[in-house]
C-alpha atoms as a PDB file:
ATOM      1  CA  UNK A   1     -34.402 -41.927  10.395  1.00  0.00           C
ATOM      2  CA  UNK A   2     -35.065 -38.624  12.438  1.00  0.00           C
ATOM      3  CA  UNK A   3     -31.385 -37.782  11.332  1.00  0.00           C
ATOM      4  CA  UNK A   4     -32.097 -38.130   7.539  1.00  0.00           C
ATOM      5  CA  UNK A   5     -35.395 -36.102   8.028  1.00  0.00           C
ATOM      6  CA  UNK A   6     -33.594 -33.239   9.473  1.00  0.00           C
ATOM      7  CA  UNK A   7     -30.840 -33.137   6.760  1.00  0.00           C
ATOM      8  CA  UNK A   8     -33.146 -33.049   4.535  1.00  0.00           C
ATOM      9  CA  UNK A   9     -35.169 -30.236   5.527  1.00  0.00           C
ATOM     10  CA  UNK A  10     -31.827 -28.178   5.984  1.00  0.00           C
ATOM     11  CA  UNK A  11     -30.902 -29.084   2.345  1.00  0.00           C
ATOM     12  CA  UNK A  12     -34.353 -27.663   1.597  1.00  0.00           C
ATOM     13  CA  UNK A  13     -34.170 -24.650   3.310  1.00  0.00           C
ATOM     14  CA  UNK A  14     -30.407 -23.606   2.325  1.00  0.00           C
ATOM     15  CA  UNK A  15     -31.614 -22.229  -0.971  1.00  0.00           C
ATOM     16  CA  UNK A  16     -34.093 -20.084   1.003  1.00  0.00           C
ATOM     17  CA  UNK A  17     -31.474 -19.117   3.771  1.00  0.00           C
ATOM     18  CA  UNK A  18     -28.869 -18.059   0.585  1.00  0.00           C
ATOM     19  CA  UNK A  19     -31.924 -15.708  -0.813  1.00  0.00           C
ATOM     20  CA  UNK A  20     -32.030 -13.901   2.555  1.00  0.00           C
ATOM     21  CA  UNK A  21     -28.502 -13.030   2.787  1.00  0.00           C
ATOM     22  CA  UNK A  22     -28.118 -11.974  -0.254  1.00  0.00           C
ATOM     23  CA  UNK A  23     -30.391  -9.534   0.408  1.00  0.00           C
ATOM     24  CA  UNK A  24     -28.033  -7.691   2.614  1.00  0.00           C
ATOM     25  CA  UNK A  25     -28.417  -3.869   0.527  1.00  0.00           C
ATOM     26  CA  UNK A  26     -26.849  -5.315  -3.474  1.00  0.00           C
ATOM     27  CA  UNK A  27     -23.565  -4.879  -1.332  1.00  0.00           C
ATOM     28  CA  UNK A  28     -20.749  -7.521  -2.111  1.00  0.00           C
ATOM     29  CA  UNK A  29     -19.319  -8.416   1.168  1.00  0.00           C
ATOM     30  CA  UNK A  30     -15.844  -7.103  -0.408  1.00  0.00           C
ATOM     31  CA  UNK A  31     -16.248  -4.297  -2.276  1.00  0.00           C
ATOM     32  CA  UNK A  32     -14.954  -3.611  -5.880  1.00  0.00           C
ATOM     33  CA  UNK A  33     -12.039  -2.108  -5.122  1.00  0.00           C
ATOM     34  CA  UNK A  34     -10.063  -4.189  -2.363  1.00  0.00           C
ATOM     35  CA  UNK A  35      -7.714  -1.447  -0.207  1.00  0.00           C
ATOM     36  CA  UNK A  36      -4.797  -2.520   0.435  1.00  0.00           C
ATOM     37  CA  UNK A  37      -3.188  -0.397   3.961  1.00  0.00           C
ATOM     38  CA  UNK A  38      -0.853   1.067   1.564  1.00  0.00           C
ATOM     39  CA  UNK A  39      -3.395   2.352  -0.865  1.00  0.00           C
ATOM     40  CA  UNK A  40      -5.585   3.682   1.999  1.00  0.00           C
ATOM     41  CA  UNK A  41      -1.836   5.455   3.497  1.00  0.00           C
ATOM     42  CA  UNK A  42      -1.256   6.468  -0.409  1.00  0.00           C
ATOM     43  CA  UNK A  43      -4.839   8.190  -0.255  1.00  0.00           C
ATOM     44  CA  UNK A  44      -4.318   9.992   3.052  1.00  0.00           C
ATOM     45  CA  UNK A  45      -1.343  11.489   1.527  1.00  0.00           C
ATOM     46  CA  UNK A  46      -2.809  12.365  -1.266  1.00  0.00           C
ATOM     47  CA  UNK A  47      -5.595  14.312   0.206  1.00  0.00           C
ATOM     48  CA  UNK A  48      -4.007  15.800   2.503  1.00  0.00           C
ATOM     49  CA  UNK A  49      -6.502  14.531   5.220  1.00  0.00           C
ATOM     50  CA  UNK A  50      -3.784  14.329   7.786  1.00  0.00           C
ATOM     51  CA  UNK A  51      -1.421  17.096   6.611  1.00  0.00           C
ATOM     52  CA  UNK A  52      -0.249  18.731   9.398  1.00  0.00           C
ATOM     53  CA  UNK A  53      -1.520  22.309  10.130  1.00  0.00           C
ATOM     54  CA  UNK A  54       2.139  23.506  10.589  1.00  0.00           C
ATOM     55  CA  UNK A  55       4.072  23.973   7.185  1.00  0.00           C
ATOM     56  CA  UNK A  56       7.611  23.137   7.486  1.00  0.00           C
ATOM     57  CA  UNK A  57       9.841  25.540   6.401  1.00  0.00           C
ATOM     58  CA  UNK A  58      13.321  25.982   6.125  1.00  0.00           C
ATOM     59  CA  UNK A  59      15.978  29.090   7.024  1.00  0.00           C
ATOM     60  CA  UNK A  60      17.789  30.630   3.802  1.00  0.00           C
ATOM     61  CA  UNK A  61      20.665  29.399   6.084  1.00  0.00           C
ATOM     62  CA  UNK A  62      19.304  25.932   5.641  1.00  0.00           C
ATOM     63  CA  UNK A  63      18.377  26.441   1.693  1.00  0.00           C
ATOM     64  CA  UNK A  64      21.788  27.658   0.681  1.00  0.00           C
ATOM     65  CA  UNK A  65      23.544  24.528   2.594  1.00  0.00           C
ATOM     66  CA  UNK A  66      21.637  22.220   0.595  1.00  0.00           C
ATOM     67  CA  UNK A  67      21.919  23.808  -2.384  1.00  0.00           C
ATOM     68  CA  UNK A  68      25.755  23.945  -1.915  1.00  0.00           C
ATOM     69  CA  UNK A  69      25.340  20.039  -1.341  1.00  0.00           C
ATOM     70  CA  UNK A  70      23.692  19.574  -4.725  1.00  0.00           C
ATOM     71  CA  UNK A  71      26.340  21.642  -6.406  1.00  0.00           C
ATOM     72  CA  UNK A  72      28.852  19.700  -4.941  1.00  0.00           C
ATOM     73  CA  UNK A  73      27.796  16.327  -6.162  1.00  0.00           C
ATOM     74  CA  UNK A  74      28.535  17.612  -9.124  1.00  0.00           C
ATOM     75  CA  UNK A  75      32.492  17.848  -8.978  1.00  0.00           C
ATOM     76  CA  UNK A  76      33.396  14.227  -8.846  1.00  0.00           C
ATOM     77  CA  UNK A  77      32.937  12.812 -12.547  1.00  0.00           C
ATOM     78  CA  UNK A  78      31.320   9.479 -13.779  1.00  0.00           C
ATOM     79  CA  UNK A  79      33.807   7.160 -14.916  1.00  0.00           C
ATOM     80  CA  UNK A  80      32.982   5.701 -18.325  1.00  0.00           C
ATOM     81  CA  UNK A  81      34.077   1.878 -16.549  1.00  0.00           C
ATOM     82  CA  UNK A  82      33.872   1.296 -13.214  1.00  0.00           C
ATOM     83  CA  UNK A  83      37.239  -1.633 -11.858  1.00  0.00           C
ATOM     84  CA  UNK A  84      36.036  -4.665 -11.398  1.00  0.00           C
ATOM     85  CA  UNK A  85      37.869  -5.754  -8.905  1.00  0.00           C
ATOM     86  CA  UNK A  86      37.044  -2.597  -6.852  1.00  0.00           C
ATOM     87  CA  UNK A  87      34.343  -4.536  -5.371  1.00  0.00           C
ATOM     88  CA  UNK A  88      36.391  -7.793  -3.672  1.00  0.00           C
ATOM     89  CA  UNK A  89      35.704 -11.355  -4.032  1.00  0.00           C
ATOM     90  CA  UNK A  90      32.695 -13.290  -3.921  1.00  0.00           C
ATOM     91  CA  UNK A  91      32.934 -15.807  -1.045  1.00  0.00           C
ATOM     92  CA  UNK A  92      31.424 -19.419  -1.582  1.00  0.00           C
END
């Protein structure tokens, strides 16, 4: 009997309990926008926030060697069909 009594009164007083933490400031406890670790990394970046205070530059020796690099990509054409056995076999 005590048992039931007790229940009951907690049953009462959840409602009342429920009022007072949603009182808590209107805040949701997750906000609108969840962050994922990659958004928050993405925003960093893109405020600069940790940006180092050391630009990195490079030599004109440095420049001109990857420059030549990109020009050089460019000899070797694109075949219009690649072989298809150039590839191997599928194993199974």
């Amino acid at each position: 009997m005590k048992g039931s009594i007790i229940a009951c009164a907690l049953l009462a007083a959840l409602p009342i309990v429920c009022l007072a933490a949603d009182q808590g400031g209107g805040r949701a406890l997750v906000g609108d926008e969840v962050q994922t670790q990659t958004a928050h990394w993405l925003r960093l970046q893109r405020e600069g926030k940790l940006a180092s205070p050391h630009p990195q530059v490079s030599t004109p020796g440095e420049r001109e060697l990857a420059l030549q690099r990109w020009l050089d990509s460019h000899k070797h054409p694109i075949p219009e069909f690649f072989e298809q056995d150039a590839g191997g076999e599928l194993g199974e």
